[in-house]
N, C-alpha and C. Protein backbone atom coordinates (compact mmCIF):
# COMPACT_ATOMS: atom_id res chain seq x y z
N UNK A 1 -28.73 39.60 25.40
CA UNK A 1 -27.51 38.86 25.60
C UNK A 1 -26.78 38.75 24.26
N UNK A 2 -25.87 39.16 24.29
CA UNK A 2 -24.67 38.83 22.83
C UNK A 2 -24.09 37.31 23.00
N UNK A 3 -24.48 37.26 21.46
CA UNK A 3 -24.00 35.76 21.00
C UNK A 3 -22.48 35.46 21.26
N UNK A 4 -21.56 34.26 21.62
CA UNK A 4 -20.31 34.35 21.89
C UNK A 4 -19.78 34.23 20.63
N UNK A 5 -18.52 34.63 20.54
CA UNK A 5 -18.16 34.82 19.77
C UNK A 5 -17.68 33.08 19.06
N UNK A 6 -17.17 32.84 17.58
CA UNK A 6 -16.63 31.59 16.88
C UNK A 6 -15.58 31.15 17.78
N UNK A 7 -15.56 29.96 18.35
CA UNK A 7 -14.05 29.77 18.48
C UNK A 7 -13.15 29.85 17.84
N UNK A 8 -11.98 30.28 17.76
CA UNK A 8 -11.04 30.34 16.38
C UNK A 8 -10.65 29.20 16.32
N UNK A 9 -10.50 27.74 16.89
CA UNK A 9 -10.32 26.73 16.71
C UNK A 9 -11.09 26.60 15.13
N UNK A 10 -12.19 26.70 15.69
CA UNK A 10 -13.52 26.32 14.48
C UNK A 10 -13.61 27.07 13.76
N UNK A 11 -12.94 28.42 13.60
CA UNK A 11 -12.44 29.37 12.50
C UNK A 11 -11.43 28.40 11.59
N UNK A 12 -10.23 28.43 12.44
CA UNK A 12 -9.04 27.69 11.17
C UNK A 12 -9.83 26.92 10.54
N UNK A 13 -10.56 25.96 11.23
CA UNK A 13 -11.37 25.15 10.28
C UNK A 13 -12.21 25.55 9.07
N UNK A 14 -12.76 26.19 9.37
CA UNK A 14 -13.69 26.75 8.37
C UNK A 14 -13.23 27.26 7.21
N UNK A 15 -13.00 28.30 7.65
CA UNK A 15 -11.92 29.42 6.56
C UNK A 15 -11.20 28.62 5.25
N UNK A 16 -10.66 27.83 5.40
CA UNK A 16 -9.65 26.94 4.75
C UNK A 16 -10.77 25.71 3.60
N UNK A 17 -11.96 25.44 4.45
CA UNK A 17 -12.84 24.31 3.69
C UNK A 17 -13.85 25.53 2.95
N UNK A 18 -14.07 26.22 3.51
CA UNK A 18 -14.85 27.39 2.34
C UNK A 18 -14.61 27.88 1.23
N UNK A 19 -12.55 27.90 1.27
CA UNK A 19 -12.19 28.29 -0.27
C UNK A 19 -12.23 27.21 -1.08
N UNK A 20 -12.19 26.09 0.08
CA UNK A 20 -11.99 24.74 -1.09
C UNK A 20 -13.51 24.81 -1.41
N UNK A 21 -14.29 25.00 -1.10
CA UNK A 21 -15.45 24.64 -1.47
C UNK A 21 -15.26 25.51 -2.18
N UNK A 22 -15.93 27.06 -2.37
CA UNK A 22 -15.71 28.23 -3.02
C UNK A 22 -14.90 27.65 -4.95
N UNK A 23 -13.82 27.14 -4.93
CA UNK A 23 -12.76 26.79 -5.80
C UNK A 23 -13.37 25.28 -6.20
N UNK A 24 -13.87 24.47 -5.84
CA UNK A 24 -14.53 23.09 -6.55
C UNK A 24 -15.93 23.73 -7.10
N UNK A 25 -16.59 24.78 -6.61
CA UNK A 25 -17.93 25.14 -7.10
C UNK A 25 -17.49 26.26 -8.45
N UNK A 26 -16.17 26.83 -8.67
CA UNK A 26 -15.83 27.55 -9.62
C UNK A 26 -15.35 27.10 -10.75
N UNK A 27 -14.98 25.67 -10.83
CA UNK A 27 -14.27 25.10 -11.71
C UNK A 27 -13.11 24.66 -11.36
N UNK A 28 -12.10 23.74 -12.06
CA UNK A 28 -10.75 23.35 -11.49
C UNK A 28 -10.02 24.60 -11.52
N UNK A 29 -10.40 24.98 -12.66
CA UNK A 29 -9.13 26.67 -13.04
C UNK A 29 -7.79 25.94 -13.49
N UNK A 30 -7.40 24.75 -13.45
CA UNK A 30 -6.41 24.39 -13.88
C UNK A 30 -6.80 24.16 -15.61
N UNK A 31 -5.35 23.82 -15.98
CA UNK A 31 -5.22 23.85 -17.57
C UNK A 31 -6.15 22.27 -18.01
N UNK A 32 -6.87 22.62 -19.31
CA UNK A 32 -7.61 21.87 -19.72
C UNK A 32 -7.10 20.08 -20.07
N UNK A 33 -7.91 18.99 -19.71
CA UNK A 33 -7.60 17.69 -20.15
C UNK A 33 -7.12 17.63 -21.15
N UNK A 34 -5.85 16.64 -21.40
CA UNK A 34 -5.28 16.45 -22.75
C UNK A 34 -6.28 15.32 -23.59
N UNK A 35 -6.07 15.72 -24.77
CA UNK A 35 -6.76 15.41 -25.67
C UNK A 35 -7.43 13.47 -25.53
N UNK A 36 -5.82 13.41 -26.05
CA UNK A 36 -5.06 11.79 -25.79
C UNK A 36 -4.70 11.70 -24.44
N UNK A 37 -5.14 10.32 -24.47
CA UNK A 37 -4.65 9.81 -22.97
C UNK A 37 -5.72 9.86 -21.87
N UNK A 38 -6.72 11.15 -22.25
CA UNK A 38 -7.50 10.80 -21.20
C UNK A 38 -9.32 9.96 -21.65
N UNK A 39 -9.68 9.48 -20.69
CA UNK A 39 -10.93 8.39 -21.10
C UNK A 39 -11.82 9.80 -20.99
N UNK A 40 -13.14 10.25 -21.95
CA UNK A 40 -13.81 11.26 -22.01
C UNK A 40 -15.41 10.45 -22.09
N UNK A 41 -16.17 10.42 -20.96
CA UNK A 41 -17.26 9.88 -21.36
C UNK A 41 -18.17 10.58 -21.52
N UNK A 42 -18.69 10.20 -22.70
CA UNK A 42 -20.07 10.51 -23.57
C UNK A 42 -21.55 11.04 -22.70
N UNK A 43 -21.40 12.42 -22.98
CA UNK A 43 -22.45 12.79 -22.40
C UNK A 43 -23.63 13.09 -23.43
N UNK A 44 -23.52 13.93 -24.42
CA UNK A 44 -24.60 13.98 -25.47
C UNK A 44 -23.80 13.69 -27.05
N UNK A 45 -25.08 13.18 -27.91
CA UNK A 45 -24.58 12.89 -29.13
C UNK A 45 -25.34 13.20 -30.11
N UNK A 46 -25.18 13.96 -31.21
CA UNK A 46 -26.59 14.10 -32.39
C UNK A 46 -28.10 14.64 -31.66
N UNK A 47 -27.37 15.40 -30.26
CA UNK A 47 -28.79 15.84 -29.59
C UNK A 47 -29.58 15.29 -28.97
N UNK A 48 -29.18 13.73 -28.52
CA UNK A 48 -29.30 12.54 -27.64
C UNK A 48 -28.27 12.82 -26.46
N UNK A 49 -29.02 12.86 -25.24
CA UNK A 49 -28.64 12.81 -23.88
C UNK A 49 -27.96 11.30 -23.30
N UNK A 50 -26.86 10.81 -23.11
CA UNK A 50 -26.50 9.49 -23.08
C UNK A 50 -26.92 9.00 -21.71
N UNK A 51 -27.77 8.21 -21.88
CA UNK A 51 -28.37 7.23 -20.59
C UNK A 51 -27.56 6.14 -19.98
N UNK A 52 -27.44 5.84 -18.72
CA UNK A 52 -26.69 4.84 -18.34
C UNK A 52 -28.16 3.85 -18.12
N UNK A 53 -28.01 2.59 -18.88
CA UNK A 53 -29.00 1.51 -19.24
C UNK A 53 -29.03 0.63 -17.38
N UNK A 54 -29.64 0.28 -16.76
CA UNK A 54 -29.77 -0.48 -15.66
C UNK A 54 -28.45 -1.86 -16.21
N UNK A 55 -27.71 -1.98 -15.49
CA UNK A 55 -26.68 -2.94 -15.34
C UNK A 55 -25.46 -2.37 -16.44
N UNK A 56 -25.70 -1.13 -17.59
CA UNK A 56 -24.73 -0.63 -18.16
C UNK A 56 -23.72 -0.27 -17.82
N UNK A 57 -22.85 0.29 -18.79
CA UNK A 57 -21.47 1.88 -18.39
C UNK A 57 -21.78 2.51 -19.09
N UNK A 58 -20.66 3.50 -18.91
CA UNK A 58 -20.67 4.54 -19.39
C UNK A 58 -20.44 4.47 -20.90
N UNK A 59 -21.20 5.15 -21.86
CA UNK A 59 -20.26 5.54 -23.53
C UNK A 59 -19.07 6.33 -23.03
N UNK A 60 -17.98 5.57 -24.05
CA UNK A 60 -16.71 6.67 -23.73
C UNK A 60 -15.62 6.59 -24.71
N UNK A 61 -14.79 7.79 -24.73
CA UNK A 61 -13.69 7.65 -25.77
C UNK A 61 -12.16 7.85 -25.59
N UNK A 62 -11.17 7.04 -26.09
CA UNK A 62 -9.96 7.34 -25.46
C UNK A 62 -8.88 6.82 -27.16
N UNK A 63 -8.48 8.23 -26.97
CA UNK A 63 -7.15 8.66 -27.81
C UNK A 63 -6.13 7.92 -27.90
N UNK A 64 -5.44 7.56 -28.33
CA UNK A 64 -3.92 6.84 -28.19
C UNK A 64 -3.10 7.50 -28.82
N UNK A 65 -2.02 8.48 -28.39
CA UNK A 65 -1.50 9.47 -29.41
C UNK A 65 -0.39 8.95 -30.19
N UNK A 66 0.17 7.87 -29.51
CA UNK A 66 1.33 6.59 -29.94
C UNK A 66 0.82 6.09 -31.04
N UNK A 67 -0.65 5.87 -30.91
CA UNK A 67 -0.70 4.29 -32.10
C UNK A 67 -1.39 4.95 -33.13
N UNK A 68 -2.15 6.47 -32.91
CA UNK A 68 -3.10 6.72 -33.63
C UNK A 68 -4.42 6.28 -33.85
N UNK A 69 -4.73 5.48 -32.29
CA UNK A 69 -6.30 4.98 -32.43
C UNK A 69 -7.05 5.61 -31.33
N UNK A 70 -8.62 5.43 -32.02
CA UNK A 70 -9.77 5.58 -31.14
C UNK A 70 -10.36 4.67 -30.58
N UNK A 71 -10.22 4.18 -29.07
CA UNK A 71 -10.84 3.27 -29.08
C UNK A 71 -12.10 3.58 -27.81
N UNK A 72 -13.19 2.74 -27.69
CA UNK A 72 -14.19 2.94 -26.28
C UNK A 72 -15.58 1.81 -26.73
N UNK A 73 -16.36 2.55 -25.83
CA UNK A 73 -17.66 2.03 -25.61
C UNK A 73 -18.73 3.09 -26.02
N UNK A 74 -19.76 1.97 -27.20
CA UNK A 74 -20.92 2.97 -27.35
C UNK A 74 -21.78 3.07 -26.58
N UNK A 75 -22.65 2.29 -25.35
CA UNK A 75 -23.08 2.11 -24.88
C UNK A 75 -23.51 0.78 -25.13
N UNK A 76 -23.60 0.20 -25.97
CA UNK A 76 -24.05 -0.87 -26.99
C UNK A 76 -22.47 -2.04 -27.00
N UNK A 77 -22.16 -1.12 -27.96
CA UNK A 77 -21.06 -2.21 -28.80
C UNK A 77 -19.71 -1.37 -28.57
N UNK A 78 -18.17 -2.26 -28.45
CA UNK A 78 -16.87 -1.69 -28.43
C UNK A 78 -16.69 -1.15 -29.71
N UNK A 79 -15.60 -0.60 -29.72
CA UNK A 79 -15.21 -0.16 -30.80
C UNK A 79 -14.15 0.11 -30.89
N UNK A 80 -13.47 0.57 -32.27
CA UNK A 80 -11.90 0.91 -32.49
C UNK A 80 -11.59 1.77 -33.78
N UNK A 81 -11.06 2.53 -34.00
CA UNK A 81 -10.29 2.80 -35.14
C UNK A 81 -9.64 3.52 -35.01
N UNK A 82 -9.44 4.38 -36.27
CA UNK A 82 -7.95 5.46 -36.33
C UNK A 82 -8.46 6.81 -36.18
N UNK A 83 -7.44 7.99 -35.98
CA UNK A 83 -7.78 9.36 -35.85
C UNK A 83 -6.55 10.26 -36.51
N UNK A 84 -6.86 10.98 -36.96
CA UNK A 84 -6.05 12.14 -36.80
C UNK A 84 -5.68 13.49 -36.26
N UNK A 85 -5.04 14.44 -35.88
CA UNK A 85 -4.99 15.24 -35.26
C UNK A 85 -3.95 16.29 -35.22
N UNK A 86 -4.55 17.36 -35.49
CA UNK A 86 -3.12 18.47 -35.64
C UNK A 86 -3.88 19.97 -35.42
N UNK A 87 -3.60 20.27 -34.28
CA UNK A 87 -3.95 21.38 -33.70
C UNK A 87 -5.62 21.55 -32.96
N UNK A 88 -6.37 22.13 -33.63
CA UNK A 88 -7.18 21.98 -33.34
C UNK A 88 -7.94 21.14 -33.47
N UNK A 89 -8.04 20.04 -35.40
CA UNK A 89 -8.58 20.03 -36.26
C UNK A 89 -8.33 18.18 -35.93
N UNK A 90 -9.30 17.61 -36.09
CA UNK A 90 -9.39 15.97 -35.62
C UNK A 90 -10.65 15.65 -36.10
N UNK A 91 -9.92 14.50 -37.02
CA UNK A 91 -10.98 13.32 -37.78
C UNK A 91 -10.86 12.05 -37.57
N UNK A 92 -11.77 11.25 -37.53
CA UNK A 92 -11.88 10.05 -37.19
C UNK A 92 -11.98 8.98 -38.75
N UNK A 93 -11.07 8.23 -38.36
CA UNK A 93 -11.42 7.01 -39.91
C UNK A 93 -11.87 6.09 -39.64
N UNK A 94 -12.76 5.11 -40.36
CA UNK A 94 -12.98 4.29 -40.15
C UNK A 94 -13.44 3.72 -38.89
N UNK A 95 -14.79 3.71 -38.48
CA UNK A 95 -15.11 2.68 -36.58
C UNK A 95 -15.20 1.74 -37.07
N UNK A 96 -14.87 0.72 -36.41
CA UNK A 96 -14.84 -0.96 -36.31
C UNK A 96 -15.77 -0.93 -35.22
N UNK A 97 -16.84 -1.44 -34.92
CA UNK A 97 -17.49 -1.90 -33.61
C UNK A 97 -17.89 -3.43 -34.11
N UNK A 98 -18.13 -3.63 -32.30
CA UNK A 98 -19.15 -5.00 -32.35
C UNK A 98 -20.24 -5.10 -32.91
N UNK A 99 -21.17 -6.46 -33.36
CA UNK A 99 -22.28 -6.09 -33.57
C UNK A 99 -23.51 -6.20 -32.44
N UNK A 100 -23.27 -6.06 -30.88
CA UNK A 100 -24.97 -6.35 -30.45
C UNK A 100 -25.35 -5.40 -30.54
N UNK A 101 -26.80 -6.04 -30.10
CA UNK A 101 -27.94 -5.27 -30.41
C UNK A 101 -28.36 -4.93 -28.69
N UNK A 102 -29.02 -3.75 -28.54
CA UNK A 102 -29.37 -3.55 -27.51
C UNK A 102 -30.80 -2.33 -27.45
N UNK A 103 -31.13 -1.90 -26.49
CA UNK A 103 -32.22 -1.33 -26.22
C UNK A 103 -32.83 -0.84 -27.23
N UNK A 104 -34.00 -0.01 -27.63
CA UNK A 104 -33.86 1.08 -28.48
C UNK A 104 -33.44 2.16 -28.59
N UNK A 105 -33.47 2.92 -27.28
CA UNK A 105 -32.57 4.00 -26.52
C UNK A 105 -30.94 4.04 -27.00
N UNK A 106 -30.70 3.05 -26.44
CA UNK A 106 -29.05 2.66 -26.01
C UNK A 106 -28.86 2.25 -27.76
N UNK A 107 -29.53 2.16 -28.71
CA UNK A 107 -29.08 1.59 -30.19
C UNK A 107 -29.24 3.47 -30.55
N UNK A 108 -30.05 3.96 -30.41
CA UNK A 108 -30.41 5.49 -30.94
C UNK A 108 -29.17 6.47 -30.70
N UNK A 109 -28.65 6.23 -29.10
CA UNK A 109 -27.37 6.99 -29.11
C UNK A 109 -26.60 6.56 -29.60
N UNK A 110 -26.10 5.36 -30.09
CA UNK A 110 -24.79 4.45 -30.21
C UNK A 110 -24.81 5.28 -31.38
N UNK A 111 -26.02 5.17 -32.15
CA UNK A 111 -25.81 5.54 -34.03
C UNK A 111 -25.51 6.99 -33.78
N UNK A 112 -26.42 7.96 -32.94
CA UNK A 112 -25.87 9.46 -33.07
C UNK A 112 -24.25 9.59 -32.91
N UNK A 113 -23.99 8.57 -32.21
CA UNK A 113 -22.48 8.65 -31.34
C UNK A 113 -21.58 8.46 -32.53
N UNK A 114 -21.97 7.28 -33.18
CA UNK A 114 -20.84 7.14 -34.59
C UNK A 114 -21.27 8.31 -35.67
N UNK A 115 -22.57 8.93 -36.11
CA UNK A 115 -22.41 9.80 -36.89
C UNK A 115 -21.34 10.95 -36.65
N UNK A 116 -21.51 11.20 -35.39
CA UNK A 116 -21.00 12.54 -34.36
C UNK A 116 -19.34 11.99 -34.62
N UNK A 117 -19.20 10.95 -34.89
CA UNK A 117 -17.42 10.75 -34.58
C UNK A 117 -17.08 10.32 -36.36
N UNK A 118 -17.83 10.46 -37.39
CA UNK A 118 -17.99 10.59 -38.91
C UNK A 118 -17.91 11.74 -39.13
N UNK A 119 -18.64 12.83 -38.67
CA UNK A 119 -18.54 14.09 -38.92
C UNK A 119 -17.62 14.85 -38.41
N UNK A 120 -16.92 14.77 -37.23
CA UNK A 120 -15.93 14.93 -36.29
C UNK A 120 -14.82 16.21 -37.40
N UNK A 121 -14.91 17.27 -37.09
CA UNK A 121 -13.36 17.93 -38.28
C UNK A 121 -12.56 18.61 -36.98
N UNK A 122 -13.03 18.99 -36.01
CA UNK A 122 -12.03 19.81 -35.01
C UNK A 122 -12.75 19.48 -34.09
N UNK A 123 -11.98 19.96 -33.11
CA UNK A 123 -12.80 19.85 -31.54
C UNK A 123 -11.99 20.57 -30.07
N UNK A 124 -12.57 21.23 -29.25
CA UNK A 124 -12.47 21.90 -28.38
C UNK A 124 -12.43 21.99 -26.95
N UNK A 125 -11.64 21.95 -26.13
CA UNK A 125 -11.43 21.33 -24.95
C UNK A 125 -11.59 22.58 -24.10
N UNK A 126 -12.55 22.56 -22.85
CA UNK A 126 -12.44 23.58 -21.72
C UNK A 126 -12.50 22.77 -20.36
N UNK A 127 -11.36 23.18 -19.71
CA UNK A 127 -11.23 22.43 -18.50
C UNK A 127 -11.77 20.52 -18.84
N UNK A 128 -12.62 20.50 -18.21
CA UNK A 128 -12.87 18.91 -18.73
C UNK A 128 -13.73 18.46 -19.26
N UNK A 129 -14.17 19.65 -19.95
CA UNK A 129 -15.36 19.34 -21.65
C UNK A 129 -14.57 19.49 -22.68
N UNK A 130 -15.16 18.50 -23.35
CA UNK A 130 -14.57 17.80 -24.72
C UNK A 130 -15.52 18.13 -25.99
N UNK A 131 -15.76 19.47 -27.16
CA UNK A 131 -16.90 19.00 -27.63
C UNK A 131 -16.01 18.67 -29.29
N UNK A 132 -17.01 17.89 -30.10
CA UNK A 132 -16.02 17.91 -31.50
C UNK A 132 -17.10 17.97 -32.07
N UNK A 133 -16.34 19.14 -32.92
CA UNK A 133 -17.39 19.72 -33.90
C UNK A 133 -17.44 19.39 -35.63
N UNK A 134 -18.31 19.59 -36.14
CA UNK A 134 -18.10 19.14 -37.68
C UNK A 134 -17.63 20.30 -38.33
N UNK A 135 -17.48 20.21 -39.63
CA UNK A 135 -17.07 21.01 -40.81
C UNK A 135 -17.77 22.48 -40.50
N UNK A 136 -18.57 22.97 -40.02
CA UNK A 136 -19.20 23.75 -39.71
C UNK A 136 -19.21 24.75 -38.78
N UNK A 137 -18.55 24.07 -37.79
CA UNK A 137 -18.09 24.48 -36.25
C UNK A 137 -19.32 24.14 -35.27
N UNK A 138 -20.29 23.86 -35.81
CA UNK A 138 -21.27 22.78 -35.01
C UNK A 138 -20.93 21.49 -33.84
N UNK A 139 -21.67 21.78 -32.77
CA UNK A 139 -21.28 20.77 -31.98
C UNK A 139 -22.17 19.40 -32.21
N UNK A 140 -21.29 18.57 -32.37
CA UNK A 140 -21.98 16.82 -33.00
C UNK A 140 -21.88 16.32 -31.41
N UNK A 141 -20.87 16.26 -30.43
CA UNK A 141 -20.65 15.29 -28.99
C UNK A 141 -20.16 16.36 -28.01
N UNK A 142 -20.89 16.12 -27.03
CA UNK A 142 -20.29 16.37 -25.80
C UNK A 142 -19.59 15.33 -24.89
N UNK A 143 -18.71 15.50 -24.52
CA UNK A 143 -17.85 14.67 -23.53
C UNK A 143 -17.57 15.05 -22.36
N UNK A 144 -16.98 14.42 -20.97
CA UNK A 144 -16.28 15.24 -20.07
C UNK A 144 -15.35 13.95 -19.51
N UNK A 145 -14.12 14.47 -19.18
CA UNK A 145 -13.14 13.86 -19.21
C UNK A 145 -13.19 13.02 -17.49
N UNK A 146 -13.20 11.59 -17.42
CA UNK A 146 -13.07 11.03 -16.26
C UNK A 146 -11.35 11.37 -15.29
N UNK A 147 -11.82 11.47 -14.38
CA UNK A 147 -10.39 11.99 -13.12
C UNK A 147 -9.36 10.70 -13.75
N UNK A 148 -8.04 11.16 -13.39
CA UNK A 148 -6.93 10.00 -14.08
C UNK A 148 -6.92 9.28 -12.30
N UNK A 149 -6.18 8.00 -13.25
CA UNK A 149 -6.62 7.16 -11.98
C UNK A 149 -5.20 7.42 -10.80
């Protein structure tokens, strides 16, 4: 006995959610997150994998291209300061953070996280990875940029 054939009802359907699938499993393909403006949370730092702590958030970083600041969360403690930026090439001055204290984990990335944004000389954006590299072209942080709201 031969199988019946798809309904084409349940064709249109298909066809259409396969490329979308197909196209979310390939990447956006659209043009990469802007630098500034968008919130980029902290995925690795100094070779530390960033943990979300039971009742935590996320580490994260966000540009202000107006004021010239850095501001976010280490996982630990807030923070703030200044940046610069011109083309590729971006340095960070000065972090201001809070002082708590927290896990040993969650204190281990915080510190890789500020070395990684001390060493900071350029940095490189693909689709919605963020990495900034030191003097070297070494990668110090990985980031990936949260959806705009």
């Amino acid at each position: 006995m031969k199988p019946s054939p798809m309904p084409r009802a349940v064709r249109r359907m298909i066809v259409p959610f396969a490329a979308l699938l197909v196209a979310a499993c390939a990447g956006s393909g659209g043009p990469p997150a802007p630098l500034t403006g968008t919130v980029w949370n902290a995925m690795q730092a100094g070779g530390q994998d960033f943990v979300v702590l039971k009742g935590g958030r996320d580490a994260h970083l966000r540009l202000d291209a107006q004021k010239g600041r850095a501001t976010g969360y280490s996982g630990v403690n807030s923070f703030t300061g200044t940046y610069q930026s011109s083309g590729a090439n971006l340095k960070f001055g000065p972090i201001a953070a809070t002082r708590r204290a927290g896990p040993p984990a969650a204190m281990a990335f915080e510190s890789a996280f500020f070395k990684a944004l001390a060493a900071t000389r350029s940095y490189r954006v693909s689709g919605d990875a963020l990495e900034l590299l030191d003097a070297e072209g070494e990668v110090r942080a990985r980031l990936e940029a949260l959806p705009p709201l």
